[in-house]
Protein backbone atom coordinates (compact mmCIF):
# COMPACT_ATOMS: atom_id res chain seq x y z
CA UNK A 1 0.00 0.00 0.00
CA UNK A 2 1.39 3.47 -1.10
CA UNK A 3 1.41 5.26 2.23
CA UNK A 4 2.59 8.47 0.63
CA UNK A 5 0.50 11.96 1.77
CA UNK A 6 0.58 14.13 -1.75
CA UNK A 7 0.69 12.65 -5.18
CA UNK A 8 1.16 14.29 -8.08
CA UNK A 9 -0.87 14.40 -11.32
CA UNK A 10 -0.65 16.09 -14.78
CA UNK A 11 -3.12 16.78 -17.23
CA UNK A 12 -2.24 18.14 -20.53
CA UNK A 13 -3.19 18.66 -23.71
CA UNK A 14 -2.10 16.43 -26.28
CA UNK A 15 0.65 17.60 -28.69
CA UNK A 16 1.39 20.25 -26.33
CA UNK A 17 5.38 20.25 -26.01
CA UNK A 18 5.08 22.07 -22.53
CA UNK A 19 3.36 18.65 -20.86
CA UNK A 20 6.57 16.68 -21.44
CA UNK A 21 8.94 19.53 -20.22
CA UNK A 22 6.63 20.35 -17.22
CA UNK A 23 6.39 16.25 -16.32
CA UNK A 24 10.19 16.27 -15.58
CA UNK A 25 9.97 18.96 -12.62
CA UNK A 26 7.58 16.30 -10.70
CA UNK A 27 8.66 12.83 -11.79
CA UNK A 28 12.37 12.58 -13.06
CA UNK A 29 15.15 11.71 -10.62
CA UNK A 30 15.62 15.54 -9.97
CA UNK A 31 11.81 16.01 -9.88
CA UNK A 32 10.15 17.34 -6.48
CA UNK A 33 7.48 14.51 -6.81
CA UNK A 34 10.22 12.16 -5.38
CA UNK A 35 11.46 14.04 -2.95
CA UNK A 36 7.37 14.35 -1.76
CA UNK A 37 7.46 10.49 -1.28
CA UNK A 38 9.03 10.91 1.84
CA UNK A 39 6.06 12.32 3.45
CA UNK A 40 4.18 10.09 5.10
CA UNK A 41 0.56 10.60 6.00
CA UNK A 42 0.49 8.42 8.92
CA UNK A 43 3.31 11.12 10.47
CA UNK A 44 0.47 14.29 10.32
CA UNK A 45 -2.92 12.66 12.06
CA UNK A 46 -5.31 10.23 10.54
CA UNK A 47 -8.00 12.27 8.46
CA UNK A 48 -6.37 12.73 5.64
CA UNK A 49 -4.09 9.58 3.31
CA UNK A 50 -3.87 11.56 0.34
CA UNK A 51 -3.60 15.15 -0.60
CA UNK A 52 -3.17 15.31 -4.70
CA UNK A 53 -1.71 17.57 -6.41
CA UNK A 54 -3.43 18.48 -9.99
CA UNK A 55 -1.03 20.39 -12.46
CA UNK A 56 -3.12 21.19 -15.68
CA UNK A 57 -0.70 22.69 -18.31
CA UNK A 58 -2.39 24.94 -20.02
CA UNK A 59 -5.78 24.13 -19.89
CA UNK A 60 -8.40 25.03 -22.26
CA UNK A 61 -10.05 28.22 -21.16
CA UNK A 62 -13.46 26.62 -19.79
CA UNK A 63 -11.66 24.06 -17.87
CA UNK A 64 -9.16 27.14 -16.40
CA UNK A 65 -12.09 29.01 -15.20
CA UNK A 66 -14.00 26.24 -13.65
CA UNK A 67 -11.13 24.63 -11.33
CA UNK A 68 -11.23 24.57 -7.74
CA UNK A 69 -7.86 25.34 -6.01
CA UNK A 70 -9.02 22.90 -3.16
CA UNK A 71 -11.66 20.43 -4.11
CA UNK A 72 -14.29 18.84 -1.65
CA UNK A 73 -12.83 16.19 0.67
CA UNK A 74 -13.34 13.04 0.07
CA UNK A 75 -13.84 11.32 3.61
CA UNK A 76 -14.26 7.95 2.69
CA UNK A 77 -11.24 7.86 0.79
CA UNK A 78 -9.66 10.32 3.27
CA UNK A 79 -8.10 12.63 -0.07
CA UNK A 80 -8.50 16.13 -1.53
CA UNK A 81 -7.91 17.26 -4.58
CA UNK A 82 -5.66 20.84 -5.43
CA UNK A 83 -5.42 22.26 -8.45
CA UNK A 84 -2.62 24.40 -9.67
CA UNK A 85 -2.50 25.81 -13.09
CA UNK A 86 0.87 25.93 -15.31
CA UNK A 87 1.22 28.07 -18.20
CA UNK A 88 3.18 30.27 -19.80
CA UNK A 89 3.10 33.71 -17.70
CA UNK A 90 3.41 31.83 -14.13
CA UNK A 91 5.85 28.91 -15.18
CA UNK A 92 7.07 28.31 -18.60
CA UNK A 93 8.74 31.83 -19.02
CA UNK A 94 10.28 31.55 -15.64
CA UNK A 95 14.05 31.06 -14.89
CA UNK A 96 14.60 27.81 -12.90
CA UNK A 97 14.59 29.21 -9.34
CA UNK A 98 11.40 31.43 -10.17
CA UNK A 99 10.08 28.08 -11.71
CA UNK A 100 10.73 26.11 -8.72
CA UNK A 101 9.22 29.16 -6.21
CA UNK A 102 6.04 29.19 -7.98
CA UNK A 103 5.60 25.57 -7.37
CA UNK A 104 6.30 25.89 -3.91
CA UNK A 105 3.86 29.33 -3.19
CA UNK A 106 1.32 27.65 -4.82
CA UNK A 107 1.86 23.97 -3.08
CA UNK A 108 1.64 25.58 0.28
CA UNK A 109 -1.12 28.39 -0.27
CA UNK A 110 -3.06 25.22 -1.50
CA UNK A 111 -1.98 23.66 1.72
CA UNK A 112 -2.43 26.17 4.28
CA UNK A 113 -6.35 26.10 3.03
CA UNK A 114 -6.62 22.90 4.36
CA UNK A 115 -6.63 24.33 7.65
CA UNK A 116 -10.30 26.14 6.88
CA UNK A 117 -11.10 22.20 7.21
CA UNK A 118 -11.45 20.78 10.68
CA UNK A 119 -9.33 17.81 10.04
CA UNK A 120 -7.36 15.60 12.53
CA UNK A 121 -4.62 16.76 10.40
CA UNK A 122 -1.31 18.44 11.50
CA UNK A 123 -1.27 20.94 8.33
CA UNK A 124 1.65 23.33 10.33
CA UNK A 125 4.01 20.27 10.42
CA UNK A 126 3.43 19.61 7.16
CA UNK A 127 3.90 22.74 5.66
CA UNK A 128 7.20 23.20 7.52
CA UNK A 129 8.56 19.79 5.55
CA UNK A 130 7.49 21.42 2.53
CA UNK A 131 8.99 24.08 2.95
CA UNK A 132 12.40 22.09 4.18
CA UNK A 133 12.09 20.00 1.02
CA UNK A 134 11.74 22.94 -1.13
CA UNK A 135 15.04 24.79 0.57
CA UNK A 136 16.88 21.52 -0.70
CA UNK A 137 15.71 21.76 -4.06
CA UNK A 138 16.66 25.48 -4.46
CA UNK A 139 19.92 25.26 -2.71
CA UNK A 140 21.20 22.71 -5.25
């Protein structure tokens, strides 16, 4: 059983070359998707096993408008859904660091509004190894 707290997806369109470039920030050896699988949800309280992270590159303008940044929870499944948008202005024309800063002001402002939810769920602690995972990844 993957006992892994956030998870990572990407949706993109097809024959769009950003999807491909955008897939190796989260899930090649250097990608912050790996270092994520060493938060474990059984370390921040028991209401939440999954907290996934939904990167849509450049979605179509209907689907843009019509994304929640924090979907509902999903108690019997104990996840939650955030969505974070990646385009051009906020990623793609970014230099690494910036690209890298984005995804971490947008990870934890999805995070922190996990707090609005009264969940048996240690979202400070959890922020904080974030935030210590993304110091590694801009100080190398």
């Amino acid at each position: 059983m993957d006992d892994n707290i956030i998870g990572c997806f990407i949706s993109s369109n097809i024959g769009d070359e950003h999807g491909p470039i955008f897939r190796q920030y989260i899930w090649s050896d250097n990608g912050i998707g790996n270092a994520l699988k060493n938060l474990k949800y059984y370390n921040y309280g028991k209401d939440i096993k999954l907290i996934l992270l939904q990167f849509y590159v450049n979605p179509i303008p209907y689907l843009k408008e019509n994304l929640k940044e924090v979907e509902e929870y999903r108690k019997r499944e104990k996840s939650i859904g955030l969505s974070i948008v990646i385009d051009q202005d906020n990623f793609f024309s970014k230099d690494e660091t910036h690209k890298f800063l984005f995804l971490k002001d947008e990870i934890i402002s999805r995070i922190i509004q996990l707090q609005k939810i009264n969940l048996d769920t240690n979202i400070e602690i959890l922020i904080n190894d974030l935030l210590d995972i993304f110091e590694s990844f801009l100080n190398s």
